[in-house]
N, C-alpha and C. Protein backbone atom coordinates (compact mmCIF):
# COMPACT_ATOMS: atom_id res chain seq x y z
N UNK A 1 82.55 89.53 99.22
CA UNK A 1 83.41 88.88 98.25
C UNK A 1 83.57 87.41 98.65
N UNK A 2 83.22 86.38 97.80
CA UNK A 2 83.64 84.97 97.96
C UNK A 2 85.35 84.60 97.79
N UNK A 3 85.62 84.24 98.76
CA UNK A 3 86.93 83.85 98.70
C UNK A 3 87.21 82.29 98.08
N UNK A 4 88.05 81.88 97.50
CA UNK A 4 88.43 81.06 96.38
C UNK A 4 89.61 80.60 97.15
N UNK A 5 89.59 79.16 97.93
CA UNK A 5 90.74 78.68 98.62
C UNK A 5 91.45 77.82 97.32
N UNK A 6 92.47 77.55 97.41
CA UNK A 6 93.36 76.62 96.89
C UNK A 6 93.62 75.64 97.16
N UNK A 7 93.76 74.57 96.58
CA UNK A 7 93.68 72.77 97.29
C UNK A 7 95.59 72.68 97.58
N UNK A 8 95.41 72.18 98.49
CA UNK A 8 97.14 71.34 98.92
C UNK A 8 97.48 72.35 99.76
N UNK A 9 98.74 71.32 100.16
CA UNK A 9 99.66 72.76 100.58
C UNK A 9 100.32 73.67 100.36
N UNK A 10 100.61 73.69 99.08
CA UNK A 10 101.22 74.70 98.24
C UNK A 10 100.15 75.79 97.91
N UNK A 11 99.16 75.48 98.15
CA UNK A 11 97.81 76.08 97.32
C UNK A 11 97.71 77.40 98.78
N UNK A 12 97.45 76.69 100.39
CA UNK A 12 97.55 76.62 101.00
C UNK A 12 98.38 77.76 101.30
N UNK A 13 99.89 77.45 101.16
CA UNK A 13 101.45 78.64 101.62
C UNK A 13 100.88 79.95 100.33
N UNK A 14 100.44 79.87 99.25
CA UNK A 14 99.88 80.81 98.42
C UNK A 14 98.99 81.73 99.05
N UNK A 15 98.56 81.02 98.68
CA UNK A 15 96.75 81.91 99.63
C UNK A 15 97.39 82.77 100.73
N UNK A 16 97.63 82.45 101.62
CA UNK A 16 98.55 83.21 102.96
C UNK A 16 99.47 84.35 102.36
N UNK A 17 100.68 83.73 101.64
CA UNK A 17 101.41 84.83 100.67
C UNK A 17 100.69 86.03 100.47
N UNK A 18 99.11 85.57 99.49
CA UNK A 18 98.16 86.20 99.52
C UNK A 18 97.64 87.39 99.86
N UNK A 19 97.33 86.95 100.68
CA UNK A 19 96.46 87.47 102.22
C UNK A 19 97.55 88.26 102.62
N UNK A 20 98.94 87.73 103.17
CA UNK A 20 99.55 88.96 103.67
C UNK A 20 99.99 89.80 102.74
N UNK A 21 100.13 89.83 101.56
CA UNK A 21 99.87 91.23 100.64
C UNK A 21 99.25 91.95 100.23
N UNK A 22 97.53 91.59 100.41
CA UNK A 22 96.43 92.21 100.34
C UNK A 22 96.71 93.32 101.76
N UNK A 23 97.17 92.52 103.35
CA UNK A 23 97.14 93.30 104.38
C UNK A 23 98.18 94.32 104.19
N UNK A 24 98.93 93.85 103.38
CA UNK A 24 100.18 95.40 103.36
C UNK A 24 99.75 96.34 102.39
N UNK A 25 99.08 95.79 101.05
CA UNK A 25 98.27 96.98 100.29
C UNK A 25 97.35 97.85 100.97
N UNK A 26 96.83 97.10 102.13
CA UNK A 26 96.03 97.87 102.42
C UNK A 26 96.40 99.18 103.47
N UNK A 27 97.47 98.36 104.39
CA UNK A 27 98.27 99.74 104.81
C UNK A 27 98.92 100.97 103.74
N UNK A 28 99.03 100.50 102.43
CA UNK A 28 99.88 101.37 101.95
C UNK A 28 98.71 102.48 101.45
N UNK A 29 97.47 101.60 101.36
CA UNK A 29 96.73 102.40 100.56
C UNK A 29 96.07 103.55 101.30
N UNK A 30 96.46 103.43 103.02
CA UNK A 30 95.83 104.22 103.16
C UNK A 30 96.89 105.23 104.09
N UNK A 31 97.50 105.41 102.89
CA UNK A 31 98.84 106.75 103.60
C UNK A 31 98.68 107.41 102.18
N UNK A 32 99.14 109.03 102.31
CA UNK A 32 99.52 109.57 101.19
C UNK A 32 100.63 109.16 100.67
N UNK A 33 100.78 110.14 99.10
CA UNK A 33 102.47 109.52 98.15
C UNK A 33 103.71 110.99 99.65
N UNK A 34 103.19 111.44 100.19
CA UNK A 34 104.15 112.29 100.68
C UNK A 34 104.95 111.43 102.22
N UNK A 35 103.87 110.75 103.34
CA UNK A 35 104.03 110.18 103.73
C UNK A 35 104.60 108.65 103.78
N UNK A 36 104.56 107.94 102.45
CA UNK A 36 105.11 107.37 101.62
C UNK A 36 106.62 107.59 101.46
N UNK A 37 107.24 108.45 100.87
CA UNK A 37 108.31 109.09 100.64
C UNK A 37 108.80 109.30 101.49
N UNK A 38 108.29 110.03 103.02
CA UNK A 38 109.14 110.23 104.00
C UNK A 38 110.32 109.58 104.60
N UNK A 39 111.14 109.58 104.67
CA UNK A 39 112.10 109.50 105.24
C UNK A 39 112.25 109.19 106.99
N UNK A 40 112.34 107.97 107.43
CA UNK A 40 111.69 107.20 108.58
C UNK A 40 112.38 107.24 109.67
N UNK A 41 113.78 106.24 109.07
CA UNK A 41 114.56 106.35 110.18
C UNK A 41 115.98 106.14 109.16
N UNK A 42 116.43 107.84 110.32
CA UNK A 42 117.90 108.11 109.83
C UNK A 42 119.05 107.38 110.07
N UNK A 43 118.63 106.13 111.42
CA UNK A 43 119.53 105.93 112.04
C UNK A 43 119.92 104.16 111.31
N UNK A 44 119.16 103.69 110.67
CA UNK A 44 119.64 102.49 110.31
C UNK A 44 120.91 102.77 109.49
N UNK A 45 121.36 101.16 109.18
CA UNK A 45 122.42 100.80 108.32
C UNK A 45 121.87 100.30 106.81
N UNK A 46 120.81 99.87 107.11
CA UNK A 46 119.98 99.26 105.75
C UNK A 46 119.16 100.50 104.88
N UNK A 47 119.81 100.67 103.89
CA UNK A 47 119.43 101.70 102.61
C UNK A 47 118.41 101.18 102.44
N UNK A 48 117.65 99.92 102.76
CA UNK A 48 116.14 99.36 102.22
C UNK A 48 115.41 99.37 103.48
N UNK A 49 115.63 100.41 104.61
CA UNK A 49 114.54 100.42 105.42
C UNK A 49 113.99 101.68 106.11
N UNK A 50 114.96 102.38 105.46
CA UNK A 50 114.74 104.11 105.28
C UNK A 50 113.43 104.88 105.50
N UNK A 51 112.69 104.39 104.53
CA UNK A 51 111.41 105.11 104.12
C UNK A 51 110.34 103.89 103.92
N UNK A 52 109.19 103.81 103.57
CA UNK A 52 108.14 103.19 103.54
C UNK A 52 108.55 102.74 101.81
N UNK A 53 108.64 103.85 101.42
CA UNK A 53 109.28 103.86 100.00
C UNK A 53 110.65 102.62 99.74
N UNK A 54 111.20 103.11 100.50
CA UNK A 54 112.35 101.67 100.14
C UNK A 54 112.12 100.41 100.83
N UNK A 55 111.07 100.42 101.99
CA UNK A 55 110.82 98.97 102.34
C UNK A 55 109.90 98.22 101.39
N UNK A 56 109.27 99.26 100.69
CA UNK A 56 108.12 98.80 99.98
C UNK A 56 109.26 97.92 98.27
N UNK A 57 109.71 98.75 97.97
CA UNK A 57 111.38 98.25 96.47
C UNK A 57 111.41 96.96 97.48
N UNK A 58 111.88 97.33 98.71
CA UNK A 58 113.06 95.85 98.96
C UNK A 58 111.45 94.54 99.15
N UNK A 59 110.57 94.75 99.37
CA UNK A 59 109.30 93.36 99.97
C UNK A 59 109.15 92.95 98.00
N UNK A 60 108.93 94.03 97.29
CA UNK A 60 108.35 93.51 95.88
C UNK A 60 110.00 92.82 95.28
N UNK A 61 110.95 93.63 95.69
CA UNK A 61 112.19 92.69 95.06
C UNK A 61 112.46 91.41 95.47
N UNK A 62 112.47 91.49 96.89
CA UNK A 62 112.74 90.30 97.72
C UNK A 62 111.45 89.00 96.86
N UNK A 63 110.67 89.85 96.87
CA UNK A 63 109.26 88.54 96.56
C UNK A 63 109.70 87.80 95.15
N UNK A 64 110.04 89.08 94.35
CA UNK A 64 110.71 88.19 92.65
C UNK A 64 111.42 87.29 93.27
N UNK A 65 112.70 87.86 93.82
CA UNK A 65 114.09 86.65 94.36
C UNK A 65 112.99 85.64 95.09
N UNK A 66 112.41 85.18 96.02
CA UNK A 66 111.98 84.28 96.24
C UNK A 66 111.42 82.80 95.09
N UNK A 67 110.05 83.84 94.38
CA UNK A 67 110.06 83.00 92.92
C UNK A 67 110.62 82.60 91.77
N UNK A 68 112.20 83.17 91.38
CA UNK A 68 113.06 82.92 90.67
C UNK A 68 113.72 81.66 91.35
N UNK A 69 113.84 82.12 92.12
CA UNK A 69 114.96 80.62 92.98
C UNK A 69 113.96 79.53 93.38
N UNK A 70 112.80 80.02 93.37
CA UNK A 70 111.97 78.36 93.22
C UNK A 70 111.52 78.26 91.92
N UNK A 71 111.35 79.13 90.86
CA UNK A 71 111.72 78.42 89.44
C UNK A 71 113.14 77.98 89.07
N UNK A 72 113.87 78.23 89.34
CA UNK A 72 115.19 78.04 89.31
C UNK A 72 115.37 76.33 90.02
N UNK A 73 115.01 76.30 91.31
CA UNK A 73 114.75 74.98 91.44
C UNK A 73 114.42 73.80 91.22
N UNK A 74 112.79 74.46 90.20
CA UNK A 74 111.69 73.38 89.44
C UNK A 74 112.57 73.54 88.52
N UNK A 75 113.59 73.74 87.80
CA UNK A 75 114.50 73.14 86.44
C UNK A 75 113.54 74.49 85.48
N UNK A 76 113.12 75.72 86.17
CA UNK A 76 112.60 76.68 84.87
C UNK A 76 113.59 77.74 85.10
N UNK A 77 114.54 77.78 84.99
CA UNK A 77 115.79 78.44 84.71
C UNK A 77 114.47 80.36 84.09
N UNK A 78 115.04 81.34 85.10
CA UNK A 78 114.18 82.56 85.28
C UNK A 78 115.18 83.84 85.52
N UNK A 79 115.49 84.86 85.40
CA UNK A 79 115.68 85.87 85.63
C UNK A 79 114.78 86.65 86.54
N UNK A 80 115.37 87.31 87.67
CA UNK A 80 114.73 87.98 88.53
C UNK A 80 114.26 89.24 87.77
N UNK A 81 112.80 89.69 87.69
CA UNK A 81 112.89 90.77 86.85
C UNK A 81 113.17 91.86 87.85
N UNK A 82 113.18 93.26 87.00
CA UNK A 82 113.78 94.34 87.62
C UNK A 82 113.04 95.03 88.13
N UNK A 83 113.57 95.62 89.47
CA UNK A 83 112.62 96.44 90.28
C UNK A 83 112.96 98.22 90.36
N UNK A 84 112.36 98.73 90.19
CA UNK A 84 112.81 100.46 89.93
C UNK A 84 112.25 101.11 91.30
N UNK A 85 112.61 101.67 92.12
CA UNK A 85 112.11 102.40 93.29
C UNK A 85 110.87 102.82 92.88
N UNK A 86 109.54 102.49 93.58
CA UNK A 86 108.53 103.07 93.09
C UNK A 86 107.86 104.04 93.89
N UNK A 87 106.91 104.82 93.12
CA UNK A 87 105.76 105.44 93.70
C UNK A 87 105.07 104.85 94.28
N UNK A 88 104.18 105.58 95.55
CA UNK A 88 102.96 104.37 96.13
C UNK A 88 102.44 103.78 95.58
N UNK A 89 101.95 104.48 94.13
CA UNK A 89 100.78 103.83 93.21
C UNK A 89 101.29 102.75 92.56
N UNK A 90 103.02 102.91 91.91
CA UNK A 90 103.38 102.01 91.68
C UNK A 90 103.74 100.50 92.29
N UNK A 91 104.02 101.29 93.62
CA UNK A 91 104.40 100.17 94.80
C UNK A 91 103.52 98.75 95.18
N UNK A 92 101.94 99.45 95.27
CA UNK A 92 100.73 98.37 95.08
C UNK A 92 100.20 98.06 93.76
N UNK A 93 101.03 98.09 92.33
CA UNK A 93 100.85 97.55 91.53
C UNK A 93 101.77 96.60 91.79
N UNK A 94 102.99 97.04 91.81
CA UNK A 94 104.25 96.16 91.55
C UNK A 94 104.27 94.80 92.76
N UNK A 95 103.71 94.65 93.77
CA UNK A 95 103.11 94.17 94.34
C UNK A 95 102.10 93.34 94.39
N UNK A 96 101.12 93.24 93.56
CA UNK A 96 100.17 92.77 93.16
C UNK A 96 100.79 91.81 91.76
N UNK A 97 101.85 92.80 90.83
CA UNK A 97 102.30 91.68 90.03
C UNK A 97 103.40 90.70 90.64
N UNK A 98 104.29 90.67 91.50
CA UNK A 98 104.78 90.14 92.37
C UNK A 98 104.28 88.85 93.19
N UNK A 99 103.01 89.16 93.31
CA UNK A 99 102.22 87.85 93.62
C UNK A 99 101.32 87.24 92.43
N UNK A 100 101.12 88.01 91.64
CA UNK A 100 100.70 86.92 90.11
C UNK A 100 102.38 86.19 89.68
N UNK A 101 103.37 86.67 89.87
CA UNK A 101 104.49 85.86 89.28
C UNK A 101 104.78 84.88 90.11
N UNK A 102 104.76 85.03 91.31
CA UNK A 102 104.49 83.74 92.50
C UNK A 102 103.43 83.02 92.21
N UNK A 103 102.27 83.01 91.68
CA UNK A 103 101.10 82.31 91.23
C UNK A 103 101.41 80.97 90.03
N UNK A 104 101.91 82.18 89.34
CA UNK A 104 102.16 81.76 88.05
C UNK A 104 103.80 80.61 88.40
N UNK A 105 104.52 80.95 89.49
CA UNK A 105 105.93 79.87 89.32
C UNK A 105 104.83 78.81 90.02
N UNK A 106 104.16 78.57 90.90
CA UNK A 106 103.43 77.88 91.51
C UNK A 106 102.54 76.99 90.84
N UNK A 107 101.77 77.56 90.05
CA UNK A 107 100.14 77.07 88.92
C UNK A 107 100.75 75.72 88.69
N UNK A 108 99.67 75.13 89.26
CA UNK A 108 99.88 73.69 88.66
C UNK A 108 100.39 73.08 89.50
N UNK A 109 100.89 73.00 91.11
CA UNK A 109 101.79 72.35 91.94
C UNK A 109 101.42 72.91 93.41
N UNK A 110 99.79 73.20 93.28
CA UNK A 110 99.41 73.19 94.14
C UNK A 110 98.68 71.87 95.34
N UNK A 111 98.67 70.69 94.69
CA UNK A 111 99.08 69.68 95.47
C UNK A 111 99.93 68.94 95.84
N UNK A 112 101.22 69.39 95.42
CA UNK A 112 102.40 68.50 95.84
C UNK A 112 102.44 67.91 96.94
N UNK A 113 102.97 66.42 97.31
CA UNK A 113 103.37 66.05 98.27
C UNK A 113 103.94 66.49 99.51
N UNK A 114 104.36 65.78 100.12
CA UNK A 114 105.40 66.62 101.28
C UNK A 114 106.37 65.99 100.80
N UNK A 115 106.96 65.11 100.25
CA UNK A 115 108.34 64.57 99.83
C UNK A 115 108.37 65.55 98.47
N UNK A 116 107.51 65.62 97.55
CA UNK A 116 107.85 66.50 96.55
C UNK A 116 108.27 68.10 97.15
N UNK A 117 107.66 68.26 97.90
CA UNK A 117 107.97 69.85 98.36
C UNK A 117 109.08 69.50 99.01
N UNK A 118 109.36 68.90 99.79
CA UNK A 118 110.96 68.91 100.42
C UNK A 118 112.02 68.44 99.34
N UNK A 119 111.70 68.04 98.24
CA UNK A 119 112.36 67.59 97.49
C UNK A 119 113.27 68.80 96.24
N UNK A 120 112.55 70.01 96.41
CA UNK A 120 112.54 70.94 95.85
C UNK A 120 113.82 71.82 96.23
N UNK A 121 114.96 72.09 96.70
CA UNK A 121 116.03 72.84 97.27
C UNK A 121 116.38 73.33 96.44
N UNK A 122 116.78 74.75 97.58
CA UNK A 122 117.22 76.35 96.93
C UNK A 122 118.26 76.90 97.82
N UNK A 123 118.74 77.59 97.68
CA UNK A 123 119.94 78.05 98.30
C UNK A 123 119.89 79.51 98.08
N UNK A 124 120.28 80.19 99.53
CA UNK A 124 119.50 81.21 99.56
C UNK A 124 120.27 82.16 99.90
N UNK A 125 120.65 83.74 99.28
CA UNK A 125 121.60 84.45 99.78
C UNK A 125 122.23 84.73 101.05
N UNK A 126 121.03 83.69 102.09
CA UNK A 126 121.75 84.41 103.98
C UNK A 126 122.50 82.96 104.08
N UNK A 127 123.00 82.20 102.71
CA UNK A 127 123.89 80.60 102.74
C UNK A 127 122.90 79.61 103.69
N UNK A 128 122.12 79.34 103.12
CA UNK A 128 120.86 78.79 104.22
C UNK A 128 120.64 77.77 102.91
N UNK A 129 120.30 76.58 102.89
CA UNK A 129 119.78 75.88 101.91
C UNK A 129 118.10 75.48 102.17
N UNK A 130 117.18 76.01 101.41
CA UNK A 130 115.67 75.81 101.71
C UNK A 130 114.99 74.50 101.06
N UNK A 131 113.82 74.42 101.77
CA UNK A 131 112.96 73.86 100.56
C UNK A 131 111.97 74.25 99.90
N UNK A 132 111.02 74.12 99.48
CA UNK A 132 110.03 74.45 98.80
C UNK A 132 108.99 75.25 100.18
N UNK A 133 108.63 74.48 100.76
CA UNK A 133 107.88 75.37 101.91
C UNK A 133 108.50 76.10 103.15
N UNK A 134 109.79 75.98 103.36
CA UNK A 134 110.48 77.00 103.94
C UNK A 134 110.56 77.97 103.39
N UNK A 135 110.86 78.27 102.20
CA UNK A 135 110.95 79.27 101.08
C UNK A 135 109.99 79.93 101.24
N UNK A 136 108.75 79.13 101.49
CA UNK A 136 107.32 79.93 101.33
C UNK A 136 106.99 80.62 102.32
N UNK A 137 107.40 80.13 103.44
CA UNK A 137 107.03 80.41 104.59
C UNK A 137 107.75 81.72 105.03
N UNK A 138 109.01 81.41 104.84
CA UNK A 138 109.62 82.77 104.43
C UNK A 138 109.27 83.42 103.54
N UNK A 139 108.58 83.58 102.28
CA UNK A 139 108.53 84.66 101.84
C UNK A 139 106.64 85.21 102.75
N UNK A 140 106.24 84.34 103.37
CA UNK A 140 104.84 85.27 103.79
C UNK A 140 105.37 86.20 104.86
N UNK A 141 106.37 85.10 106.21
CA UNK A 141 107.11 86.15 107.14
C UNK A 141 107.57 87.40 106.84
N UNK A 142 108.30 87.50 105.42
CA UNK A 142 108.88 88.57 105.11
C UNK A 142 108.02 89.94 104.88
N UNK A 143 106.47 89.37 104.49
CA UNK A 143 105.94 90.49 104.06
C UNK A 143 105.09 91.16 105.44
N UNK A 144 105.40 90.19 105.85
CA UNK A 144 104.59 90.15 107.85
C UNK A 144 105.33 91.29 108.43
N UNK A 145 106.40 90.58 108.43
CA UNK A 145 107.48 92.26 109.14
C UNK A 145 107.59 93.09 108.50
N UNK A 146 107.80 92.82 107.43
CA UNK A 146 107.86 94.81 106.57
C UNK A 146 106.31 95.44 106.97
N UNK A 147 105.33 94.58 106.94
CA UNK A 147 104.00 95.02 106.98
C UNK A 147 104.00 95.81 108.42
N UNK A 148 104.43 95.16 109.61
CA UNK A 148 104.80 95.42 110.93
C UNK A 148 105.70 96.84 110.91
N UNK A 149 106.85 96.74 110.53
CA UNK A 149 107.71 97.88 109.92
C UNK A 149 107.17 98.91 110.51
N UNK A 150 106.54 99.05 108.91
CA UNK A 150 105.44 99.93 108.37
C UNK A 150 104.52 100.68 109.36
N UNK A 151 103.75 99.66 109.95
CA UNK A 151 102.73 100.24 110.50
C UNK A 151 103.42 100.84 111.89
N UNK A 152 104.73 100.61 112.43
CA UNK A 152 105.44 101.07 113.42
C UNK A 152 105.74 102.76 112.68
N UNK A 153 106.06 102.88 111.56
CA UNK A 153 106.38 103.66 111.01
C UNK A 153 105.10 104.85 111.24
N UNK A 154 104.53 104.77 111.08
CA UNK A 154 103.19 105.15 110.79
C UNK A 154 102.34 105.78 111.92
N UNK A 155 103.38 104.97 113.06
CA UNK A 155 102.65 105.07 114.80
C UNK A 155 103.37 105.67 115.86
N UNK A 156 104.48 105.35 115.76
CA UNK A 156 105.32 105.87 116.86
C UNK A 156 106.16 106.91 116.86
N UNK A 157 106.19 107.97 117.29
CA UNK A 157 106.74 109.28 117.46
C UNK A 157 108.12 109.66 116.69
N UNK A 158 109.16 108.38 116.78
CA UNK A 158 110.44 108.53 116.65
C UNK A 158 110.28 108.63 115.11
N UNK A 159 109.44 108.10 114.73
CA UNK A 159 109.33 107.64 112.97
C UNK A 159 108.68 108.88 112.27
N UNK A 160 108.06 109.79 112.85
CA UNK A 160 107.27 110.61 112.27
C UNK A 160 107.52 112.09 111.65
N UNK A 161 108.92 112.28 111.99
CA UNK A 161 109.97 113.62 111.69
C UNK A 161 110.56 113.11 110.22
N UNK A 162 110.86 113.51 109.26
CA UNK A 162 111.68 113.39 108.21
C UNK A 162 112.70 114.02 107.98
């Protein structure tokens, strides 16, 4: 497969976004819907880190909230759309559209400056004020550790009882 880079740095924080959601599809794709569902760890406090199943809701929700609040930024006033607990199958769709809607807040502003990208501020539910490539950077981290999570999930003894 020829890979198709993106010009700038925005083009750049995309592509990566990218890439680390192709690497988490690909973990997901290769577990069953039962293992999926399982039930991980009893012992957290976070209802979104339960199961593979709810880390997978909270990475595709989290990813909308990321691109709403940087359309929200660029003056395109957006609604976060809605996320429904999914099936695996659904999970690496919803996922895949998750990063076309990041594409799509992006298209067209893939060469921005570095004063234009810092110029860009968002404000962010942990009261953190971002910019345009912090934002980004955070949202690839985010899919890095759930991806990590996951594959802990998947590996280590404590995780493997439901």
């Amino acid at each position: 497969m020829t890979r198709v880079y993106r010009k700038g740095g925005v083009g750049a924080m995309m592509d990566e976004y990218e890439r680390a959601g192709v690497e988490l599809g690909r973990v997901i794709e290769g577990i069953d819907d039962a293992a999926f569902e399982r039930t991980r760890d009893r012992e957290t406090k976070d209802e979104s880190c339960r199961s593979i199943q709810t880390v997978m809701h909270h990475v595709v929700r989290a990813g909308y909230g990321y691109a709403t609040r940087i359309r929200n930024a660029m003056g395109v006033p957006t609604e976060r759309p809605e996320v429904t607990q999914p099936s695996r199958a659904q999970s690496l769709e919803g996922l895949r559209k998750m990063l076309d809607f990041t594409v799509a807040t992006l298209d067209g502003h893939w060469e921005m400056t570095d004063d234009e990208i810092t110029a860009i501020k968002m404000d962010t539910p942990w009261n953190v004020s971002y910019d345009l490539e912090q934002a980004m950077e955070h949202a690839i981290v985010h899919i890095l550790r759930h991806r990590r999570q996951i594959e802990r999930f998947l590996s280590e003894p404590q995780f493997q009882k439901g």
